[in-house]
C-alpha atoms as a PDB file:
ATOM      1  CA  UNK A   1     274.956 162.872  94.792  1.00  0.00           C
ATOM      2  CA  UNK A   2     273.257 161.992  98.129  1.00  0.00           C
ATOM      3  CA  UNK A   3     269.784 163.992  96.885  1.00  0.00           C
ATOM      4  CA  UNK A   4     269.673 161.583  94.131  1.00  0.00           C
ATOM      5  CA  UNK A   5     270.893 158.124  96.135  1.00  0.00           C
ATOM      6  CA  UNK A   6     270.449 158.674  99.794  1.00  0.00           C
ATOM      7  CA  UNK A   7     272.725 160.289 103.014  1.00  0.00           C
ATOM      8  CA  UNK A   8     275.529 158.788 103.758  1.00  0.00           C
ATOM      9  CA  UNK A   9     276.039 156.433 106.648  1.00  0.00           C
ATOM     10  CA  UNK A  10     278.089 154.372 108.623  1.00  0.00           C
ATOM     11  CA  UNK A  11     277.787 150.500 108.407  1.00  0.00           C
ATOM     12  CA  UNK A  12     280.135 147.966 110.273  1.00  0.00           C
ATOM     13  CA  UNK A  13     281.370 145.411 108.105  1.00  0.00           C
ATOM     14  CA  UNK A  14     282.769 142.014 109.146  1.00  0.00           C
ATOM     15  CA  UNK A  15     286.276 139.877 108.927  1.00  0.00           C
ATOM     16  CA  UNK A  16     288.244 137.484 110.747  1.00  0.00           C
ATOM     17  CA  UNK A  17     290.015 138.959 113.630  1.00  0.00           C
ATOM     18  CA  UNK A  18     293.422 140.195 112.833  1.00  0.00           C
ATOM     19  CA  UNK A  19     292.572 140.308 109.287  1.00  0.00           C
ATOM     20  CA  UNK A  20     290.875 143.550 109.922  1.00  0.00           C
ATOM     21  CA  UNK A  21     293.703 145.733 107.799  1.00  0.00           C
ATOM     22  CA  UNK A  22     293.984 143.577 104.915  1.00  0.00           C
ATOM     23  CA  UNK A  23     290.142 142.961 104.140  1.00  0.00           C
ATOM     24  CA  UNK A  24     290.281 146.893 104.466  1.00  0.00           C
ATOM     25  CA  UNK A  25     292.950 147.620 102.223  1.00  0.00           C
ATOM     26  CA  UNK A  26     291.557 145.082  99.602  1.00  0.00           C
ATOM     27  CA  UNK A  27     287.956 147.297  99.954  1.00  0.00           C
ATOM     28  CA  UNK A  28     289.916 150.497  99.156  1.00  0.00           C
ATOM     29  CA  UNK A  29     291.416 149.012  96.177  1.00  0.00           C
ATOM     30  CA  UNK A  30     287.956 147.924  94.498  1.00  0.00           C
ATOM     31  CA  UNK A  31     286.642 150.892  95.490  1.00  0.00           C
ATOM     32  CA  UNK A  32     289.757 152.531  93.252  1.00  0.00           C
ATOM     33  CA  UNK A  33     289.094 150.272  90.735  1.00  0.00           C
ATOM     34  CA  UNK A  34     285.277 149.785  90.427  1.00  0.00           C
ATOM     35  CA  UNK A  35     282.835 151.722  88.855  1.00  0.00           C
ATOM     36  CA  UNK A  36     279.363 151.855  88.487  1.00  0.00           C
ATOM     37  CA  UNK A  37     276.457 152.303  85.658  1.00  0.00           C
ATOM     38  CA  UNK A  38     273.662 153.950  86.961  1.00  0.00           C
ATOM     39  CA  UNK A  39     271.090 155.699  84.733  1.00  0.00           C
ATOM     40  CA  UNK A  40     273.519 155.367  81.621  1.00  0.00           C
ATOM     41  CA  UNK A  41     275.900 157.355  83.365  1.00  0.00           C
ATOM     42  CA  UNK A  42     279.485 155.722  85.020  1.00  0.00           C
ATOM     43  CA  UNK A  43     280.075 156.476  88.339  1.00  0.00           C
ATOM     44  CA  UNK A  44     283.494 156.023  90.137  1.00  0.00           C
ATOM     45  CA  UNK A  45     282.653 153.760  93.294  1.00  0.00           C
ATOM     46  CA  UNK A  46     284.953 156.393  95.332  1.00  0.00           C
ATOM     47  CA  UNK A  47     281.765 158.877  95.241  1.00  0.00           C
ATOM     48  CA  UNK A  48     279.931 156.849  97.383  1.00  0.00           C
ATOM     49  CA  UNK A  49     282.190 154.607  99.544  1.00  0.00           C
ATOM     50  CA  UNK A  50     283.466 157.300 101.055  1.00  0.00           C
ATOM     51  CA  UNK A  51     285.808 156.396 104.109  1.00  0.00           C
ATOM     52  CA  UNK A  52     286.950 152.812 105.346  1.00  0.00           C
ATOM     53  CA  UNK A  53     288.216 152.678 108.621  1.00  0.00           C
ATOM     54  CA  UNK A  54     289.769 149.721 110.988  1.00  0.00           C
ATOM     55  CA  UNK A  55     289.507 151.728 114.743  1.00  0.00           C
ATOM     56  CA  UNK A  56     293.052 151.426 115.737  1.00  0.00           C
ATOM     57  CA  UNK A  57     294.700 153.266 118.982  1.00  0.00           C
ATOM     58  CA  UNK A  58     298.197 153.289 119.955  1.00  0.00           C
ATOM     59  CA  UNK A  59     299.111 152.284 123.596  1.00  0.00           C
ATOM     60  CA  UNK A  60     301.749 152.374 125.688  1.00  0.00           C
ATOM     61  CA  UNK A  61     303.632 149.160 126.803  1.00  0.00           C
ATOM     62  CA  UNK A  62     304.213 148.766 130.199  1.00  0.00           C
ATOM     63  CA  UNK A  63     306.781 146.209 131.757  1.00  0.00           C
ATOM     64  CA  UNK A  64     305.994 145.528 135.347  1.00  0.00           C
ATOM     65  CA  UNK A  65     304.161 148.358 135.987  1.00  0.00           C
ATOM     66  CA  UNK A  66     306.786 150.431 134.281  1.00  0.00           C
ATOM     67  CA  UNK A  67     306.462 152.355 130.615  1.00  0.00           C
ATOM     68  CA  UNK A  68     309.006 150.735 128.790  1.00  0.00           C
ATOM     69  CA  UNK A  69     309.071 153.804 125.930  1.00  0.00           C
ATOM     70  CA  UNK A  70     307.584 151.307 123.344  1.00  0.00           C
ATOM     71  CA  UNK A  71     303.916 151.703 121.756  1.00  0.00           C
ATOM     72  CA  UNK A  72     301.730 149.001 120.312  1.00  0.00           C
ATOM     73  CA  UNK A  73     298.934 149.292 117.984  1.00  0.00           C
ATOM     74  CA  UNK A  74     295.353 148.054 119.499  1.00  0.00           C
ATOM     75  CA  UNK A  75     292.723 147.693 117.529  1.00  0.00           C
ATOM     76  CA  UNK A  76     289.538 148.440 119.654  1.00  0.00           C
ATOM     77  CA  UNK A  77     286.983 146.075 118.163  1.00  0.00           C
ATOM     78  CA  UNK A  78     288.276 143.012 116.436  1.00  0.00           C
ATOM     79  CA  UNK A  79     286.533 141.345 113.371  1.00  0.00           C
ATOM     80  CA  UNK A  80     284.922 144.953 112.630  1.00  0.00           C
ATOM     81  CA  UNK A  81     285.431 147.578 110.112  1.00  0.00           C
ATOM     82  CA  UNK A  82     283.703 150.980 109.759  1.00  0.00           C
ATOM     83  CA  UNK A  83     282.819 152.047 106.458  1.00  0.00           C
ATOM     84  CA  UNK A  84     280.834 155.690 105.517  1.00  0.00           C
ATOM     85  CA  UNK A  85     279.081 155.035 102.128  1.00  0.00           C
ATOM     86  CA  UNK A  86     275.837 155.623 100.143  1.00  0.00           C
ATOM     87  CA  UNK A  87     273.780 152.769 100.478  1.00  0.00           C
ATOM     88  CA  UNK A  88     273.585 151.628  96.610  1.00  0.00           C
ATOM     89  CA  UNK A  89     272.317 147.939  95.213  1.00  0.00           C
ATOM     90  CA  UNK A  90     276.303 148.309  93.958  1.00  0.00           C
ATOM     91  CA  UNK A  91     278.043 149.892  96.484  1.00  0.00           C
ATOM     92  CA  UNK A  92     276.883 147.105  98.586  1.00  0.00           C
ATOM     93  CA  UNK A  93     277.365 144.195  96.525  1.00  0.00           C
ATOM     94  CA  UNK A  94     280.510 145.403  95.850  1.00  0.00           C
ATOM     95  CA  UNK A  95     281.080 145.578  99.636  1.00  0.00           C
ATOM     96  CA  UNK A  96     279.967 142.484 100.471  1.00  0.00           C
ATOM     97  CA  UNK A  97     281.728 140.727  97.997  1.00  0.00           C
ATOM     98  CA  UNK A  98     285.247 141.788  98.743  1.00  0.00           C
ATOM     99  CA  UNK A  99     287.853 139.197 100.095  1.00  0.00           C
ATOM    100  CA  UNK A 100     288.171 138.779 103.656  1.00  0.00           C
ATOM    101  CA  UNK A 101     283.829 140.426 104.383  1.00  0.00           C
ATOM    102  CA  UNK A 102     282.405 137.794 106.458  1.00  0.00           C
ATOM    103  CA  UNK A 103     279.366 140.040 106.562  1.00  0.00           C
ATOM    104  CA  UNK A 104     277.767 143.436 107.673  1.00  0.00           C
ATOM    105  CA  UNK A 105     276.057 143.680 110.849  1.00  0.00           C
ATOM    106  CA  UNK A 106     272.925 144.785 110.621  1.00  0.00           C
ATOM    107  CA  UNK A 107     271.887 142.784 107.566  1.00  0.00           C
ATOM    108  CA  UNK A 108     269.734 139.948 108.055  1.00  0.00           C
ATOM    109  CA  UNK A 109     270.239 138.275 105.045  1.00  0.00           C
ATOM    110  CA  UNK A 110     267.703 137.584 101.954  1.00  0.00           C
ATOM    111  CA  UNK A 111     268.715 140.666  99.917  1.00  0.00           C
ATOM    112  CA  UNK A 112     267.790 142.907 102.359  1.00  0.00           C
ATOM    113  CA  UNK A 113     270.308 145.948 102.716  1.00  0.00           C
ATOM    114  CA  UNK A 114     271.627 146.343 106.178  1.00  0.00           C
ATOM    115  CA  UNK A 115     270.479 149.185 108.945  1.00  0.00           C
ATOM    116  CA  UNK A 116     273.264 151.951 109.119  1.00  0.00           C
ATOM    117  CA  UNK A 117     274.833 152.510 112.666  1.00  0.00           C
ATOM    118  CA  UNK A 118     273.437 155.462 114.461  1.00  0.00           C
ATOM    119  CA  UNK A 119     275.448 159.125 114.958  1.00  0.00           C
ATOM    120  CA  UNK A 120     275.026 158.800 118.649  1.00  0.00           C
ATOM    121  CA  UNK A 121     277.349 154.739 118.623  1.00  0.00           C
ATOM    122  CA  UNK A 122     279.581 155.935 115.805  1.00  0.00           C
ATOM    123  CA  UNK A 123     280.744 159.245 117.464  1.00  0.00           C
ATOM    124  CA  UNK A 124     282.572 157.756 120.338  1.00  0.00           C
ATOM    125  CA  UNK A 125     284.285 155.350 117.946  1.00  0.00           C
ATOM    126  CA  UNK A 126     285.436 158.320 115.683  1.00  0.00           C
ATOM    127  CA  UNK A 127     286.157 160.680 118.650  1.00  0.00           C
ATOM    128  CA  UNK A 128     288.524 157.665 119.933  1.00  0.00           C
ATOM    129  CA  UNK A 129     290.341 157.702 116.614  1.00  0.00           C
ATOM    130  CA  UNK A 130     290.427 161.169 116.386  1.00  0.00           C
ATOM    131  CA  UNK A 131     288.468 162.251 114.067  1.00  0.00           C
ATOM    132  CA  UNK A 132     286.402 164.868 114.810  1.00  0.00           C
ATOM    133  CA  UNK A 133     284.134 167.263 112.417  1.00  0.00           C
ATOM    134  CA  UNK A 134     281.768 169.412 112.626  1.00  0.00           C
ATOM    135  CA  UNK A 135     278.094 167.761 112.921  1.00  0.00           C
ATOM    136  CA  UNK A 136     279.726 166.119 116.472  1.00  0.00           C
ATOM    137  CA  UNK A 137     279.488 169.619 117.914  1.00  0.00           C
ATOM    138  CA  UNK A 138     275.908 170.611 116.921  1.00  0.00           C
ATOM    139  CA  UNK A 139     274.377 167.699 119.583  1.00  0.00           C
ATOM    140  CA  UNK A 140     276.554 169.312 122.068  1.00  0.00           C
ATOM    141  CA  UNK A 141     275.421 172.282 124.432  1.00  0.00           C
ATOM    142  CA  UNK A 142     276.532 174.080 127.370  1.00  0.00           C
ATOM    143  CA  UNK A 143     274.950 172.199 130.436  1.00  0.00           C
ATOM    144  CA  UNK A 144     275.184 168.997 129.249  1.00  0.00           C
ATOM    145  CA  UNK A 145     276.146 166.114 130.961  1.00  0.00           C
ATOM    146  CA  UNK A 146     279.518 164.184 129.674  1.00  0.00           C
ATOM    147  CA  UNK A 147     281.522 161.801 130.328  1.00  0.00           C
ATOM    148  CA  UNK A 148     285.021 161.767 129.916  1.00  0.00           C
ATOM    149  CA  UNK A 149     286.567 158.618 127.420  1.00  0.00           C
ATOM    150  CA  UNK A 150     290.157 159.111 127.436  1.00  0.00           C
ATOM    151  CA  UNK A 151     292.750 160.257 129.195  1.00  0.00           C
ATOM    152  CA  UNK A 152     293.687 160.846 132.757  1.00  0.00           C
ATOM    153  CA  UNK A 153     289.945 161.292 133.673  1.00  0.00           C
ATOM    154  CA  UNK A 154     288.720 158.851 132.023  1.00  0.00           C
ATOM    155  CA  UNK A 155     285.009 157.999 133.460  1.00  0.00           C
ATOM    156  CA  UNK A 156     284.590 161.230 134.922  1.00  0.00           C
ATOM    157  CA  UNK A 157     281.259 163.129 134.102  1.00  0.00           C
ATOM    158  CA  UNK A 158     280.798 166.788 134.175  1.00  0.00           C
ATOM    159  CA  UNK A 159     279.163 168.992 132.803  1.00  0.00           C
ATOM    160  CA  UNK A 160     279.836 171.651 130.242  1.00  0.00           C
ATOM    161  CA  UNK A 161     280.743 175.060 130.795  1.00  0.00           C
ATOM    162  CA  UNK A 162     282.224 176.071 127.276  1.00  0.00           C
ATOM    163  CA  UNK A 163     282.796 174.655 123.821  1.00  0.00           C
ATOM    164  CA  UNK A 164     285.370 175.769 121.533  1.00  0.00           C
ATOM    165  CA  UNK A 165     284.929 174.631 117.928  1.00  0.00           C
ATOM    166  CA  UNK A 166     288.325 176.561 116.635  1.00  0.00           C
ATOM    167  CA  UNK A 167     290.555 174.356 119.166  1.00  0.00           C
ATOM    168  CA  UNK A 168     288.249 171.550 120.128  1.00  0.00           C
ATOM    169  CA  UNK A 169     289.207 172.429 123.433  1.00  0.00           C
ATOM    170  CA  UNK A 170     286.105 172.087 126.074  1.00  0.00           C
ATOM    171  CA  UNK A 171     285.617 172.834 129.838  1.00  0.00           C
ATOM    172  CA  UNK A 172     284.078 170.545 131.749  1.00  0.00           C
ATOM    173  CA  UNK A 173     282.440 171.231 135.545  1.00  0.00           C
ATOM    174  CA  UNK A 174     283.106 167.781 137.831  1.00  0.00           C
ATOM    175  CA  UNK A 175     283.677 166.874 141.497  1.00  0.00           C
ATOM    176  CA  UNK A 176     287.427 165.844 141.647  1.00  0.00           C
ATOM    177  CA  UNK A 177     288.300 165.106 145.552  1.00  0.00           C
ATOM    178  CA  UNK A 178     284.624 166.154 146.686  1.00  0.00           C
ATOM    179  CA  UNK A 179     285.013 169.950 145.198  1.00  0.00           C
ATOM    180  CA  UNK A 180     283.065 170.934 141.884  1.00  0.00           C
ATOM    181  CA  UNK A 181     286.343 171.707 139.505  1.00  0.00           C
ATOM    182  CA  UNK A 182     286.758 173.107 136.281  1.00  0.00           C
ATOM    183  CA  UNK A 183     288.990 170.991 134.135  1.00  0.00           C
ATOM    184  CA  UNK A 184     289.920 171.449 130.190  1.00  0.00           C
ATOM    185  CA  UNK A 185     289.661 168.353 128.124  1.00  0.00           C
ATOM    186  CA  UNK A 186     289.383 167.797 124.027  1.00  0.00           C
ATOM    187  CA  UNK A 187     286.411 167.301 122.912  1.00  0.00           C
ATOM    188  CA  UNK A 188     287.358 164.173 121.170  1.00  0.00           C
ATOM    189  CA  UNK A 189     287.287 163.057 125.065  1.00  0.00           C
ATOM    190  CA  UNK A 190     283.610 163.915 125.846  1.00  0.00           C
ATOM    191  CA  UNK A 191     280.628 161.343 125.376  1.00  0.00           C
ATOM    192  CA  UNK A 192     277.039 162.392 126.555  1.00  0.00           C
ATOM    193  CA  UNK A 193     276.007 160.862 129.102  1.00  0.00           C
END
């Protein structure tokens, strides 16, 4: 499918903040019930909006100072949802027409399709979420410098020593209290630097 329309990218589509679930939920269901004519042949919509995402993290609530046991769901950039599609005269129209898009960045208006966002901003929004596969770890080598996003060492950098695809799991070289130490981290925590 993407030989004959194009790769598949990621796009950041617009909506009023805190109406970032519902405009994505009402995308999902056109995309389940839309389907396209292209060449005489019908396409289901589903083949090439391929994942809709609203970048959501869950926190813990603190009270004073103190965890009070609860968690709240943040989302991490209001207004904006992530969509991976094939950039199609229909896919986007029928993107851009759904209740609740204000727009899609990128697109200056007049017809003109919008730019896709780049691998190298998308990954640390995906990696934040969770979602890792497997093209993340090809612009990754040994030696390279990182910087940790999340968790206890957050804004750490390092540099690192080994990469494990089959658990994610990664060591990372960095100066913690003035001595060069080895530390293991996910790799859903690492960001080049």
């Amino acid at each position: 499918m993407a030989d004959q329309y194009g790769d598949k990218q990621w796009y950041i589509v617009t909506t009023y903040s805190r109406q970032e679930a519902r405009t994505a939920e009402n995308i999902r269901k056109r995309i389940q019930n839309t389907s396209m004519s292209k060449d005489g042949k019908v396409t289901d919509m589903k083949d090439f909006v391929l994942r809709v995402l609203v970048a959501e993290q869950e926190e813990e609530v603190y009270k004073d100072g103190v965890p009070t046991g609860k968690k709240k769901v943040t989302n991490l950039f209001p207004g904006c949802i992530f969509i991976e599609m094939i950039m199609t005269d229909e896919s986007w129209y029928m993107v851009r027409n759904t209740p609740g898009v204000t727009g899609i960045i990128g697109s200056s208006g007049g017809g003109q399709k919008p730019t896709p966002v780049s691998r190298e901003e998308i990954e640390p929004v995906l990696k934040r979420m969770g979602m890792v596969d497997e093209a993340m770890y090809d612009r990754y080598q040994v030696g390279d410098l990182v910087k940790i996003i999340h968790g206890p060492l957050e804004g750490t950098e390092g540099t690192i020593l080994s990469i494990d695809k089959e658990t994610g799991a990664c060591r990372v070289k960095t100066v913690f209290f003035g001595r060069e130490t080895p530390v293991d981290v996910e790799f859903s925590e690492i960001e080049k630097v």
